[in-house]
N, C-alpha and C. Protein backbone atom coordinates (compact mmCIF):
# COMPACT_ATOMS: atom_id res chain seq x y z
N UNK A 1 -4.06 -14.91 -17.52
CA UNK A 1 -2.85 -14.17 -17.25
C UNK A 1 -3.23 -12.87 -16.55
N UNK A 2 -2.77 -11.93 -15.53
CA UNK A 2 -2.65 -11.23 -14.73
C UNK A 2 -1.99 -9.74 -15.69
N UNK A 3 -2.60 -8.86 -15.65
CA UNK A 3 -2.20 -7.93 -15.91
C UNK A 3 -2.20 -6.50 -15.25
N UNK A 4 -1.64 -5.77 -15.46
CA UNK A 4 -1.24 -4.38 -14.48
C UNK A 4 -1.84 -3.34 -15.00
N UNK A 5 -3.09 -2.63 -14.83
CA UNK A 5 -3.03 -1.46 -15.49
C UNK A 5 -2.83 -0.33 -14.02
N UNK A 6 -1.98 0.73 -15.28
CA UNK A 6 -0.86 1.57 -14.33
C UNK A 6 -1.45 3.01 -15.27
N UNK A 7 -2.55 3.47 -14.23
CA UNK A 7 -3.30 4.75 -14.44
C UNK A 7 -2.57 5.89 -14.53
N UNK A 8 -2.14 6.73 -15.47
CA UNK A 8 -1.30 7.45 -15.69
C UNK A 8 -2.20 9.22 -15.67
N UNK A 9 -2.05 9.99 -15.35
CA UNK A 9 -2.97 11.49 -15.56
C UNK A 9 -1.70 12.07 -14.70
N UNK A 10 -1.96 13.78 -15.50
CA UNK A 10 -1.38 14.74 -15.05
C UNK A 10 -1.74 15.56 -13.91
N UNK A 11 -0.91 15.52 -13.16
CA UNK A 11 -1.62 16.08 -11.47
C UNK A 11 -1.91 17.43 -11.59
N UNK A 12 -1.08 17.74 -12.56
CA UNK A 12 -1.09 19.57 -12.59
C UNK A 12 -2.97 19.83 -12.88
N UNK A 13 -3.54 19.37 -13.82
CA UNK A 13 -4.95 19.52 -13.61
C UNK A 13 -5.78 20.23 -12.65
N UNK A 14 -6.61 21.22 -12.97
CA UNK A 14 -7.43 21.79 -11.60
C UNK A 14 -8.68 21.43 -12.24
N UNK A 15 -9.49 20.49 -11.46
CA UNK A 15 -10.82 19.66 -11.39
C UNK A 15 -11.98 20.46 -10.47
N UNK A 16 -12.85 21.10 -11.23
CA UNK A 16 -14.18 21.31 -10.53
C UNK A 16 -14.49 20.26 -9.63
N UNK A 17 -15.10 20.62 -8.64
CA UNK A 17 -16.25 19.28 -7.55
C UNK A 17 -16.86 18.88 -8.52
N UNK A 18 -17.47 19.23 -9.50
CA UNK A 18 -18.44 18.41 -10.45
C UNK A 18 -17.53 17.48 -11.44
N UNK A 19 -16.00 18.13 -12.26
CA UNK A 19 -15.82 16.81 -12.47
C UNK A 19 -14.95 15.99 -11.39
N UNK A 20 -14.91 16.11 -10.62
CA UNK A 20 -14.22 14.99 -9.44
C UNK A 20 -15.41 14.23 -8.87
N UNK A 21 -16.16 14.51 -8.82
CA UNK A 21 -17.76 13.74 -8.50
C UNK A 21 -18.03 12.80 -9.91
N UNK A 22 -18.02 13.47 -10.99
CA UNK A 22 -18.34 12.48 -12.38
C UNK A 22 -17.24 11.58 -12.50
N UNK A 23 -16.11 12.07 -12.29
CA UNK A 23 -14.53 11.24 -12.67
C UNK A 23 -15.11 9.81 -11.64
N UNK A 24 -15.44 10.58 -10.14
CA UNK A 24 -15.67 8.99 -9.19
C UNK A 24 -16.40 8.49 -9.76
N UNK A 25 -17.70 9.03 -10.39
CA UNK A 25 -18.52 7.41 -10.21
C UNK A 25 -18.32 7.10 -11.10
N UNK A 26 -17.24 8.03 -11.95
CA UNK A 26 -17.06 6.84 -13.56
C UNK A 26 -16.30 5.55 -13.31
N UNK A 27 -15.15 5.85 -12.29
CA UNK A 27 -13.91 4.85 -11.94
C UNK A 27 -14.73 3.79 -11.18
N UNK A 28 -16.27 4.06 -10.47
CA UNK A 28 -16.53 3.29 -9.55
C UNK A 28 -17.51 2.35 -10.17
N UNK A 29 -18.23 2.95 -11.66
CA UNK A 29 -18.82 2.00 -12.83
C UNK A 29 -17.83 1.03 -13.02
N UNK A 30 -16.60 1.78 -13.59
CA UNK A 30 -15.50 0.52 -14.28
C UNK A 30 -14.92 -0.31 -13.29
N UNK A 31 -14.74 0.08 -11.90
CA UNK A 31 -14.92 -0.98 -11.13
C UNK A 31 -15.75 -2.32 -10.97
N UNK A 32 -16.84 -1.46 -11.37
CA UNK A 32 -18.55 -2.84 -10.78
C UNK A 32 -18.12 -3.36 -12.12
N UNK A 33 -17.95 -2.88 -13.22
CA UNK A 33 -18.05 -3.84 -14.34
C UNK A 33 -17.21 -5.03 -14.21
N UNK A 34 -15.48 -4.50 -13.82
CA UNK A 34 -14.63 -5.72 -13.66
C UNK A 34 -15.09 -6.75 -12.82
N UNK A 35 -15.75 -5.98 -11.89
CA UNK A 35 -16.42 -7.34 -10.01
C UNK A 35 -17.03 -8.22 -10.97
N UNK A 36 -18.04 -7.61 -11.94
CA UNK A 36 -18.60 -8.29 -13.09
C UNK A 36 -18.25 -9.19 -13.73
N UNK A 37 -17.32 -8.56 -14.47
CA UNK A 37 -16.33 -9.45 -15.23
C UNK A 37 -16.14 -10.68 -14.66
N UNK A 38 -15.54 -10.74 -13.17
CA UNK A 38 -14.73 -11.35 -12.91
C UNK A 38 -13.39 -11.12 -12.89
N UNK A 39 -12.73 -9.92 -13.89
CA UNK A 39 -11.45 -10.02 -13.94
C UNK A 39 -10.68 -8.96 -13.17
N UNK A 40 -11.41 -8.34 -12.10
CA UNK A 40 -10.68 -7.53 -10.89
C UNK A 40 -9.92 -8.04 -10.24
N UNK A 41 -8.70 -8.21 -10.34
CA UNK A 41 -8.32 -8.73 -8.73
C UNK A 41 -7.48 -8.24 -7.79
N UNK A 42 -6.97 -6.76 -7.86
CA UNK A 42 -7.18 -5.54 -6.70
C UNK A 42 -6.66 -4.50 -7.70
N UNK A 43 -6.79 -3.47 -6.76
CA UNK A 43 -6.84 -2.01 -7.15
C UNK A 43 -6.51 -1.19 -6.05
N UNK A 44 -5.68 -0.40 -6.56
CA UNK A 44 -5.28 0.69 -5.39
C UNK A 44 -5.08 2.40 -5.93
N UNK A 45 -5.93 2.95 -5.54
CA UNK A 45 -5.66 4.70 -5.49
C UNK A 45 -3.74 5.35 -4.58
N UNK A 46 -3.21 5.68 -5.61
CA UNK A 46 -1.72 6.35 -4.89
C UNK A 46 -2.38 7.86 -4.75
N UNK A 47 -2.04 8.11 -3.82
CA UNK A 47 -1.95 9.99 -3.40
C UNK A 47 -0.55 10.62 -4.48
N UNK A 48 -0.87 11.70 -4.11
CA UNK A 48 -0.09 12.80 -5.38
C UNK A 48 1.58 12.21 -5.24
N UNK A 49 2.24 12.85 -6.18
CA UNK A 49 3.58 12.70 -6.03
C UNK A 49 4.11 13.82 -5.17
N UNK A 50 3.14 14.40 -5.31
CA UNK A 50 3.87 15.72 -4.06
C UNK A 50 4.45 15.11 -2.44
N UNK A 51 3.79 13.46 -2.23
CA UNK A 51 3.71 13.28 -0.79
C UNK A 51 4.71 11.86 -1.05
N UNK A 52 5.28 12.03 -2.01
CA UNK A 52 6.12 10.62 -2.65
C UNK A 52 7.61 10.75 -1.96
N UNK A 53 8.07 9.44 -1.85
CA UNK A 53 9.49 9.48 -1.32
C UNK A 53 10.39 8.61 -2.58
N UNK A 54 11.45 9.00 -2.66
CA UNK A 54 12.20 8.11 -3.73
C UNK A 54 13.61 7.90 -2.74
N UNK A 55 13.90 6.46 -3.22
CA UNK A 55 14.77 5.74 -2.55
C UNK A 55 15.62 4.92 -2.89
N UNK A 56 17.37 5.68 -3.44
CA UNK A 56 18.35 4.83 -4.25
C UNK A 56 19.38 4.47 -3.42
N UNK A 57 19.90 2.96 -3.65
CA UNK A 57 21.35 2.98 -2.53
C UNK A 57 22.41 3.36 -3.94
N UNK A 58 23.75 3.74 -3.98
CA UNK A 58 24.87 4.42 -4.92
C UNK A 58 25.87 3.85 -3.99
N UNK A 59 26.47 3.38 -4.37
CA UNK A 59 28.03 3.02 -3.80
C UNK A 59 27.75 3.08 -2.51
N UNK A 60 26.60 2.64 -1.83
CA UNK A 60 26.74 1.83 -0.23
C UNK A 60 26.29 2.90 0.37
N UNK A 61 25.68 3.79 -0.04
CA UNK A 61 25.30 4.94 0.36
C UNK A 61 23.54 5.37 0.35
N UNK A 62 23.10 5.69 0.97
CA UNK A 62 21.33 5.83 1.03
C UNK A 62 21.19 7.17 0.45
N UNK A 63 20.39 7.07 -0.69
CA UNK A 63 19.80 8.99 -1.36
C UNK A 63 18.28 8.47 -0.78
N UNK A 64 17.71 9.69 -0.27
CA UNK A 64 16.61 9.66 0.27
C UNK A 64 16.40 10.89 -0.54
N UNK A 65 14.63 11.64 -1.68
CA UNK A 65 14.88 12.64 -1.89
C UNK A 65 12.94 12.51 -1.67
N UNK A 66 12.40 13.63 -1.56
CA UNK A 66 11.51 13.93 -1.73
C UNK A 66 10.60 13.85 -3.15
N UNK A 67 9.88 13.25 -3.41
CA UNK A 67 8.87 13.51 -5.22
C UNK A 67 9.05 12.19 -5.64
N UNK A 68 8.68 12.24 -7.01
CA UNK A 68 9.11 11.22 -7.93
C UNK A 68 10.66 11.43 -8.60
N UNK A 69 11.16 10.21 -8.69
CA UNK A 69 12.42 10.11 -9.77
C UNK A 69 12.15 11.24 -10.57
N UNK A 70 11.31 10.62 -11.75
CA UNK A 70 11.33 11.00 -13.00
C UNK A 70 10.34 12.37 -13.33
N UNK A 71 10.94 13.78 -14.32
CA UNK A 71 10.24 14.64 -14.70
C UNK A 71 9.35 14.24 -16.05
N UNK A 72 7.82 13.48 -15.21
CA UNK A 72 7.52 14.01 -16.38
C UNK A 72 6.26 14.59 -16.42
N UNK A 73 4.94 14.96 -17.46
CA UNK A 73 4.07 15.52 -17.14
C UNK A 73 2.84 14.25 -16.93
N UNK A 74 2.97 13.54 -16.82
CA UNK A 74 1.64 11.87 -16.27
C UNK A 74 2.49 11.19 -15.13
N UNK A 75 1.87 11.30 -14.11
CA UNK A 75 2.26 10.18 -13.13
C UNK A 75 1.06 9.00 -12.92
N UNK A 76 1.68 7.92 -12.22
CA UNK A 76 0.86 6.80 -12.01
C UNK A 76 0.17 7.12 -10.35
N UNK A 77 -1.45 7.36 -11.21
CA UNK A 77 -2.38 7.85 -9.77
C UNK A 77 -3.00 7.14 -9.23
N UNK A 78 -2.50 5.46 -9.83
CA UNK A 78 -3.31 4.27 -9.60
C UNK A 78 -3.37 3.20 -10.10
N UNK A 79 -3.72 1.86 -9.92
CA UNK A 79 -3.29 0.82 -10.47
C UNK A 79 -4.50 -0.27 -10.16
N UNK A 80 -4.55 -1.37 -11.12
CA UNK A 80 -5.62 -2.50 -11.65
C UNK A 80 -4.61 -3.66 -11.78
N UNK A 81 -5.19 -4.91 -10.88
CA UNK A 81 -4.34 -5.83 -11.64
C UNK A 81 -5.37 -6.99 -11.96
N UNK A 82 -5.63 -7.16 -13.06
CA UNK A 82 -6.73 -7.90 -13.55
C UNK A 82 -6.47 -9.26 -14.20
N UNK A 83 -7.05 -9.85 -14.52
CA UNK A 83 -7.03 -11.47 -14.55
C UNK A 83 -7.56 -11.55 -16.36
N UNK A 84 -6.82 -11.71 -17.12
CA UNK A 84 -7.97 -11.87 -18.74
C UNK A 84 -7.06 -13.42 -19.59
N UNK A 85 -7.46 -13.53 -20.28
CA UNK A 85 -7.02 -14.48 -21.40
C UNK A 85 -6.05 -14.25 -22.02
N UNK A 86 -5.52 -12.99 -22.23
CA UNK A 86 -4.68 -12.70 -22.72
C UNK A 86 -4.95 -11.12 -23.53
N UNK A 87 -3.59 -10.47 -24.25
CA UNK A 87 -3.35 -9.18 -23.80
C UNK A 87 -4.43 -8.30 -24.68
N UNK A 88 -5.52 -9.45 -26.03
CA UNK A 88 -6.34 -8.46 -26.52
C UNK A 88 -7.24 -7.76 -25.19
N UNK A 89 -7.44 -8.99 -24.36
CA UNK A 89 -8.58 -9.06 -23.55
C UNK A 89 -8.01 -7.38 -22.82
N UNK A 90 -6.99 -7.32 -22.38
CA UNK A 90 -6.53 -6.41 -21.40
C UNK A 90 -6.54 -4.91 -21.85
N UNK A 91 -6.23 -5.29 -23.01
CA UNK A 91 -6.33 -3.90 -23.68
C UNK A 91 -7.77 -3.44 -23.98
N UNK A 92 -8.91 -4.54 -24.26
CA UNK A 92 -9.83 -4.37 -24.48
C UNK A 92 -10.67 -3.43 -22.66
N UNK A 93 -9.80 -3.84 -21.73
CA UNK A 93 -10.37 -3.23 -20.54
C UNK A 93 -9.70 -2.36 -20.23
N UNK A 94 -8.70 -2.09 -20.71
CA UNK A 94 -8.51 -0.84 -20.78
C UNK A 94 -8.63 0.32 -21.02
N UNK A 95 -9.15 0.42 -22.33
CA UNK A 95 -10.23 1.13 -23.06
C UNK A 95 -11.43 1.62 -22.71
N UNK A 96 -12.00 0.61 -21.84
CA UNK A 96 -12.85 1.63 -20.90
C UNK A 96 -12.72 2.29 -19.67
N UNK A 97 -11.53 1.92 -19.31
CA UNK A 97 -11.01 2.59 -18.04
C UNK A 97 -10.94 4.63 -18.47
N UNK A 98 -11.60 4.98 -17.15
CA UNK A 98 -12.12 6.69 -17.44
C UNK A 98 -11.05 7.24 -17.47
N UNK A 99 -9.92 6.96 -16.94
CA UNK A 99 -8.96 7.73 -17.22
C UNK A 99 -8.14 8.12 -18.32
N UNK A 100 -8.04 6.39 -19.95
CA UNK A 100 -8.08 6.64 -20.76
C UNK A 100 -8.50 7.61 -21.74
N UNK A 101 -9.54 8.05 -21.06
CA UNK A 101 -9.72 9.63 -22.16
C UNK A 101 -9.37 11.22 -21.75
N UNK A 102 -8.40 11.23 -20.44
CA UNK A 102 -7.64 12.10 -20.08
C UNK A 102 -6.52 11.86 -20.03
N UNK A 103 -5.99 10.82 -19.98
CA UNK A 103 -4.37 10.25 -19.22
C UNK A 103 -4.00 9.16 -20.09
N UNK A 104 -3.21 8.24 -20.09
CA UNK A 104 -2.59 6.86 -20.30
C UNK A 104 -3.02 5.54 -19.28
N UNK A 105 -3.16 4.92 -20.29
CA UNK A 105 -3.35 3.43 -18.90
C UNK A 105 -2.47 2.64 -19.87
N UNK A 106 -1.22 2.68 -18.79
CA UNK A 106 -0.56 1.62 -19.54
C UNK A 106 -0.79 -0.21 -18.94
N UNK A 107 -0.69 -1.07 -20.14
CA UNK A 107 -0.97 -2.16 -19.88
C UNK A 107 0.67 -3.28 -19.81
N UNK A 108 0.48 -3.83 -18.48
CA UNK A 108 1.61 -4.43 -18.26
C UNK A 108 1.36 -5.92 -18.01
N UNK A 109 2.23 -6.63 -18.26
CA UNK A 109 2.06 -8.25 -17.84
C UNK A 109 2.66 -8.06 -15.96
N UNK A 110 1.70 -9.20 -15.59
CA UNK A 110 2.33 -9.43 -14.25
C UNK A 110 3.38 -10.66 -14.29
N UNK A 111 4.66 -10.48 -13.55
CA UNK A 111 5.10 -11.59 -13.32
C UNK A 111 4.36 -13.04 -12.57
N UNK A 112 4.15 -14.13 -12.18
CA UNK A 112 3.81 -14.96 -11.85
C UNK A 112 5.20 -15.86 -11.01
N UNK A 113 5.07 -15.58 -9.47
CA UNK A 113 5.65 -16.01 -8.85
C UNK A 113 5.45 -16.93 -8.05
């Protein structure tokens, strides 16, 4: 089964070069491990919400607004959609994902279309 992890951290954060250098090669370990695994099967880095567009139609009408929808303090800075047995397995890789010990990684089922 296919699952979503949806990297959650607070942008407000101000990161030394040293930890933005440790943060990469931590994300780029838990990468090689999944290639490992086997259970990678893509991944994508989002840029800030500062450069985000949100986009509702209302009674036939287009809202175009600048940011994210929602106020809150974790946005999603990135995403995993991985392949496991099922959802111990997912959670179990989740857990080592680096961002888990600053942020949220929430774990989602993928639809199957």
């Amino acid at each position: 089964m296919r699952y979503a992890l949806l990297v959650c951290v607070d942008e407000s954060l101000e990161l030394t070069e040293e930890d933005i250098e440790r943060q990469y090669a931590e994300f780029m370990g838990f990468q090689d491990e999944l290639e490992a695994r086997g259970a990678l099967v893509s991944l994508e880095r989002l840029q800030p919400t500062s450069l985000s567009t949100t986009v509702r139609v209302r009674d036939e009408g287009l809202l175009v607004a600048d940011g994210p929808f929602a106020e809150t303090k974790e946005q999603i800075a990135g995403f995993y959609v991985i392949e496991c047995e099922d959802l111990d397995e997912a959670i179990e890789i989740a857990s080592r994902n680096p961002g888990a010990r600053y942020g949220t990684i929430e774990v989602r089922p993928v639809w199957e279309i």
